[in-house]
N, C-alpha and C. Protein backbone atom coordinates (compact mmCIF):
# COMPACT_ATOMS: atom_id res chain seq x y z
N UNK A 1 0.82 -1.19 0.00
CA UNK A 1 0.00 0.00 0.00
C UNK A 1 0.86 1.25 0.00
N UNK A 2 2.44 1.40 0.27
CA UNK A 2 2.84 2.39 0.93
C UNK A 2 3.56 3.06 -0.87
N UNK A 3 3.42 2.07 -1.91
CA UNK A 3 3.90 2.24 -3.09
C UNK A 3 2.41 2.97 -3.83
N UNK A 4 1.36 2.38 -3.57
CA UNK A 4 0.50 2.89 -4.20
C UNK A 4 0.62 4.25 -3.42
N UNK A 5 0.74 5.11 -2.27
CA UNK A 5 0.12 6.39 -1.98
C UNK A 5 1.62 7.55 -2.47
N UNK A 6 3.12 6.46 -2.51
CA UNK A 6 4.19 7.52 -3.19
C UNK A 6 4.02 7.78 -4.48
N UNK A 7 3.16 6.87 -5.60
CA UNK A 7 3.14 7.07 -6.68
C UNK A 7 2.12 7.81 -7.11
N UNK A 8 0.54 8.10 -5.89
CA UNK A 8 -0.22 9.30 -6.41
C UNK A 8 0.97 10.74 -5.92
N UNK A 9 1.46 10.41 -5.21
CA UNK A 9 2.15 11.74 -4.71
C UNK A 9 3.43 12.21 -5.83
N UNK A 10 3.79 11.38 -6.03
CA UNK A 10 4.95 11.92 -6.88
C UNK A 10 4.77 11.84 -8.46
N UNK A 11 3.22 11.23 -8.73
CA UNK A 11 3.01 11.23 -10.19
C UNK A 11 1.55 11.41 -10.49
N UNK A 12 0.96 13.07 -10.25
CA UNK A 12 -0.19 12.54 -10.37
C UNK A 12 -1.22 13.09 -11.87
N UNK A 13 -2.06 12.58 -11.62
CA UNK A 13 -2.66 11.26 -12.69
C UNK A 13 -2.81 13.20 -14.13
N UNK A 14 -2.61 12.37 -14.89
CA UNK A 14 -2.64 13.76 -15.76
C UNK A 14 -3.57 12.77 -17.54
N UNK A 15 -3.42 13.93 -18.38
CA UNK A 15 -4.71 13.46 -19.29
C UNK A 15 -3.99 14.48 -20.48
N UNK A 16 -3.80 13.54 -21.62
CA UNK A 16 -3.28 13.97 -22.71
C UNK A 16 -1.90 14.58 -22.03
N UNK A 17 -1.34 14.08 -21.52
CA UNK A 17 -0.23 14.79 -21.22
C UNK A 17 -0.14 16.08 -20.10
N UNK A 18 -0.65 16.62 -20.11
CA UNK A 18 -1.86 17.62 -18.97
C UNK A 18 -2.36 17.47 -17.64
N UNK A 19 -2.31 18.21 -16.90
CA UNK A 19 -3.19 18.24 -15.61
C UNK A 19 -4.52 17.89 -16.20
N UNK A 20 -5.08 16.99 -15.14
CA UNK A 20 -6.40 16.80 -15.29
C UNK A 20 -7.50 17.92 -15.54
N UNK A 21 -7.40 18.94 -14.24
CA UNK A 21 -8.39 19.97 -14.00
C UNK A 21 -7.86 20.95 -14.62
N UNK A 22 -6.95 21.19 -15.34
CA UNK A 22 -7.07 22.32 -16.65
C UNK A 22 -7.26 21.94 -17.37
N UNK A 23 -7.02 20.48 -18.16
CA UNK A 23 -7.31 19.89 -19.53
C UNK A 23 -8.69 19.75 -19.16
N UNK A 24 -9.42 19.40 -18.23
CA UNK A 24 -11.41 19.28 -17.96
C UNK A 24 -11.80 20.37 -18.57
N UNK A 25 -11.37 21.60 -18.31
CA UNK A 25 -11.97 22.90 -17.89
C UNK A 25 -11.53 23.09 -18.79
N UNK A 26 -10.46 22.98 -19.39
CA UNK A 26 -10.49 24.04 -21.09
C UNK A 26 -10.80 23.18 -21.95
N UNK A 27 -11.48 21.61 -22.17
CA UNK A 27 -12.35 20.93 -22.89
C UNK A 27 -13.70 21.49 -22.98
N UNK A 28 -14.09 21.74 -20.99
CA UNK A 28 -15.41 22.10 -21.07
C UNK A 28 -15.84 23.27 -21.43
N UNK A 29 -14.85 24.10 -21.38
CA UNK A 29 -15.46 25.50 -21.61
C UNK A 29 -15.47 25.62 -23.83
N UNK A 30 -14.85 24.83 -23.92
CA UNK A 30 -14.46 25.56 -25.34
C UNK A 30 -14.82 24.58 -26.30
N UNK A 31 -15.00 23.16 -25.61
CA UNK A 31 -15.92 22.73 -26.89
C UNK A 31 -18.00 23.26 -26.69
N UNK A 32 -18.19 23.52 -25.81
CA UNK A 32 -19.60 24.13 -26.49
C UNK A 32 -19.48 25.39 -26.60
N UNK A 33 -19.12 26.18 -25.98
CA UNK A 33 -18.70 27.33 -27.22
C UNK A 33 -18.30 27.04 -28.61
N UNK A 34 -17.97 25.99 -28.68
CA UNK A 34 -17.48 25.94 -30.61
C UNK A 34 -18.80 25.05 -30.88
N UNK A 35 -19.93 24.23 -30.33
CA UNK A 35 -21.02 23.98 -30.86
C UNK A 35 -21.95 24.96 -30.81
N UNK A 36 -21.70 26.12 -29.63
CA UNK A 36 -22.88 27.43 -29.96
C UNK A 36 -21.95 28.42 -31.02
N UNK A 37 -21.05 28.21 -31.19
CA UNK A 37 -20.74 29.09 -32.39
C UNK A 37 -21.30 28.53 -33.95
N UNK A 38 -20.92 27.30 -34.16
CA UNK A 38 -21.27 26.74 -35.48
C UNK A 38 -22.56 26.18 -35.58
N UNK A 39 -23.35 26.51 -34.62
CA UNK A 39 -24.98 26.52 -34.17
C UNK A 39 -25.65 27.72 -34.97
N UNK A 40 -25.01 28.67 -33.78
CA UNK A 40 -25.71 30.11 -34.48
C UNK A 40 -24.69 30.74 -34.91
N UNK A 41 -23.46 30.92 -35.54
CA UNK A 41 -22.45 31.78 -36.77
C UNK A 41 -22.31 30.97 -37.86
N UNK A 42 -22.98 30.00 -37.86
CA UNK A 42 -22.11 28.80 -38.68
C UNK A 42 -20.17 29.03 -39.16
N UNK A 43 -19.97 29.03 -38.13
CA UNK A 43 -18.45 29.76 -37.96
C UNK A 43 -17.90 27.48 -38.26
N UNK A 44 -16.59 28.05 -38.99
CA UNK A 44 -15.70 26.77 -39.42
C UNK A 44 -15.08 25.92 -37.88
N UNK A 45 -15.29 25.09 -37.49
CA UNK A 45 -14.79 24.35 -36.22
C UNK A 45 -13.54 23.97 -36.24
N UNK A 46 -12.82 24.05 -37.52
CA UNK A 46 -11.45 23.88 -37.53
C UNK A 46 -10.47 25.12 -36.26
N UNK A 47 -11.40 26.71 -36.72
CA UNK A 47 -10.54 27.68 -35.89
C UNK A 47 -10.29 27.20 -34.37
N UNK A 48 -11.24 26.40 -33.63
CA UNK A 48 -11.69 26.08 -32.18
C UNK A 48 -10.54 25.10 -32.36
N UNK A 49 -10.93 24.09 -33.03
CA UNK A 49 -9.59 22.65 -32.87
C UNK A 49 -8.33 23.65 -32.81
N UNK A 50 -7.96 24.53 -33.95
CA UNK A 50 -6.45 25.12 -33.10
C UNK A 50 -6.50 25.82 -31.92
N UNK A 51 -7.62 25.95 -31.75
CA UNK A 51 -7.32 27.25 -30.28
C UNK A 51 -7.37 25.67 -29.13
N UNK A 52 -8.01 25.12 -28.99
CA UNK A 52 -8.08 24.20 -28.26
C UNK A 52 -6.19 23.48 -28.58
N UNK A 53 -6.43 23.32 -29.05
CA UNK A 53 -4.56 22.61 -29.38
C UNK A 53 -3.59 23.74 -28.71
N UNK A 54 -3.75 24.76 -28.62
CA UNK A 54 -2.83 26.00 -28.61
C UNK A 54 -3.26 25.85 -27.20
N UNK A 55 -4.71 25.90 -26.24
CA UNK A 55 -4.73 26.32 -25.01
C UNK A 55 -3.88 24.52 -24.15
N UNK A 56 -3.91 23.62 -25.37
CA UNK A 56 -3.87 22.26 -24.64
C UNK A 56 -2.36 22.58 -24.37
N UNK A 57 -1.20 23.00 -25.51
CA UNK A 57 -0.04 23.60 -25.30
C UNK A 57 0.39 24.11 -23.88
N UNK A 58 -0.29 24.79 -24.12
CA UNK A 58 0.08 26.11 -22.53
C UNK A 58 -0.03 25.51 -21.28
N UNK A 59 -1.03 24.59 -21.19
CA UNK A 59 -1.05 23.34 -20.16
C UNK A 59 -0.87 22.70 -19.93
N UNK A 60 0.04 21.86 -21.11
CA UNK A 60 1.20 21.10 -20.77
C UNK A 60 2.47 21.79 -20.02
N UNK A 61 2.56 23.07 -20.56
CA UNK A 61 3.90 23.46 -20.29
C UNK A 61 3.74 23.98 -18.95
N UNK A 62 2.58 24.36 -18.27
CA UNK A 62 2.54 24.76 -17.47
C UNK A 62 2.65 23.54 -16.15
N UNK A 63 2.02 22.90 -16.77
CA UNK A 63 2.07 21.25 -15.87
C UNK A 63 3.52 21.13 -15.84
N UNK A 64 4.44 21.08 -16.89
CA UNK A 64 5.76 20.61 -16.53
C UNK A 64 6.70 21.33 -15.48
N UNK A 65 6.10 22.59 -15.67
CA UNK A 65 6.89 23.59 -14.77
C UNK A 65 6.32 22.84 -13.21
N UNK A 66 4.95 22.90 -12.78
CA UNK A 66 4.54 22.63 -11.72
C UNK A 66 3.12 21.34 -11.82
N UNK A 67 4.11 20.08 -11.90
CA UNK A 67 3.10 19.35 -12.18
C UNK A 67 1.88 18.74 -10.90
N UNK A 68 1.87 19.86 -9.99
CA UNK A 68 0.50 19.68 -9.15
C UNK A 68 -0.14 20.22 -9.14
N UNK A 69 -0.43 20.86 -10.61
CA UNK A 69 -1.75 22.06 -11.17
C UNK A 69 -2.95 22.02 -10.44
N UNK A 70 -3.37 20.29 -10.64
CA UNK A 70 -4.75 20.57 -10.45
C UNK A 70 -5.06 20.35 -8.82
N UNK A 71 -3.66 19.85 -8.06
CA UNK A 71 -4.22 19.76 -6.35
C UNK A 71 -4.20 21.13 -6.09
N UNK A 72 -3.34 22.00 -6.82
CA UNK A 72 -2.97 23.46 -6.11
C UNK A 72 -4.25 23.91 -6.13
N UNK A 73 -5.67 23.76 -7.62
CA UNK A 73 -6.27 24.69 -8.09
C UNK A 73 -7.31 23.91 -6.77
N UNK A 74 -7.65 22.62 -6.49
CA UNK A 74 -8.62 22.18 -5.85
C UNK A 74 -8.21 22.96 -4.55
N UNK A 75 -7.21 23.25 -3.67
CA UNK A 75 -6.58 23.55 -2.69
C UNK A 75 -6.94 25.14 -2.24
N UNK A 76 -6.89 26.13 -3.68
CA UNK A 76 -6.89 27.10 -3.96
C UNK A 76 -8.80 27.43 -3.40
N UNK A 77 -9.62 26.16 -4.04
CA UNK A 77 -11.20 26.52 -4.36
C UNK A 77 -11.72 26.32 -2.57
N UNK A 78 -10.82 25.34 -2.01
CA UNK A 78 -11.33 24.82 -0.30
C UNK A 78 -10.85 25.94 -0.03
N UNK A 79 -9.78 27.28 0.14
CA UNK A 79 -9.50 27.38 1.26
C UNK A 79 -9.25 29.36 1.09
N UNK A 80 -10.19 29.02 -0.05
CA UNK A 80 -10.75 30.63 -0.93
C UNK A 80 -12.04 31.19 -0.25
N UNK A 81 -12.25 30.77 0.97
CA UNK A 81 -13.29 31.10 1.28
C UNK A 81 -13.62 32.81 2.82
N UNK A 82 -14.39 33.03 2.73
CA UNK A 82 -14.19 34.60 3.58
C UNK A 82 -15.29 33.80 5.17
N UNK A 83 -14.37 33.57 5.90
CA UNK A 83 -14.86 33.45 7.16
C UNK A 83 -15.71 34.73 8.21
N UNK A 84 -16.23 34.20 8.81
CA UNK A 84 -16.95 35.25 10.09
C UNK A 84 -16.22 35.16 11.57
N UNK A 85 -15.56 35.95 11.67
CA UNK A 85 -14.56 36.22 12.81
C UNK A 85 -15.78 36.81 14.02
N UNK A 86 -15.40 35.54 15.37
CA UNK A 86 -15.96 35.76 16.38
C UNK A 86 -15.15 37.05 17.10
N UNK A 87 -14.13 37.62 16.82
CA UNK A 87 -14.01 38.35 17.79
C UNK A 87 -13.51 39.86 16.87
N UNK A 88 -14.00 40.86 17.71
CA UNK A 88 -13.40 41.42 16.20
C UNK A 88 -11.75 42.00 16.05
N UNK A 89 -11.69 42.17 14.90
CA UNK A 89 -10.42 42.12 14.48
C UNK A 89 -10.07 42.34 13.31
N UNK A 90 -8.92 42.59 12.60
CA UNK A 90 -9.34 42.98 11.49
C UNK A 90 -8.63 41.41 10.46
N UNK A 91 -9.09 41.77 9.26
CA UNK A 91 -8.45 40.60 8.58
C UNK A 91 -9.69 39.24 8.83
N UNK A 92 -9.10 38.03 8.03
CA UNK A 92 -9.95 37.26 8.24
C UNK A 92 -9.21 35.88 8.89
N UNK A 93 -10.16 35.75 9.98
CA UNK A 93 -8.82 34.37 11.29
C UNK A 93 -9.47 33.33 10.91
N UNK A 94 -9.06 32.64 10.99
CA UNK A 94 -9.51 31.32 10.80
C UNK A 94 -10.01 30.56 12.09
N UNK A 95 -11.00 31.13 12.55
CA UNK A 95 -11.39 30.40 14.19
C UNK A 95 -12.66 29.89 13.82
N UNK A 96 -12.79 28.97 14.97
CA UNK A 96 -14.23 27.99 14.78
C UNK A 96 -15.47 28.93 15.28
């Protein structure tokens, strides 16, 4: 067991080469935008396949620089949050 929890830690799980949760999120955002574009512009879907290739680029490279993209971004969404401070003070404390 102690091999399975070093190998999520030191290799984790990526997609097309990519962080998971940027390659999700710039799939999800930009392939229906390119079906509501060629819906209502009848715009060519080829332009989207390069922009999608070009944003898939940037997220590889960015993964290589720091390949724990997507724990940082999940990490980032838990702990982004504006608490209610029992006592006052200024700033925001982190108390129960």
């Amino acid at each position: 067991m102690r091999d399975m929890i070093l190998k999520a830690v030191a290799q984790p799980p990526k997609l097309f080469w990519g962080p998971v949760l940027p390659v999700a999120l710039n799939a999800g955002l930009q392939f229906p935008l390119m079906f509501m574009m060629i819906g209502v512009g009848d715009v060519n879907p080829l332009v989207f396949i390069f922009t999608i290739i070009i944003a898939h680029g940037f997220i590889i490279l960015a993964g290589t620089r720091e390949p724990h993209l997507s724990a940082m971004i999940q990490a980032f969404g838990q702990t982004n949050k504006v608490s209610t401070n029992l006592y006052p003070e200024r700033g925001n404390k982190f108390e129960p």
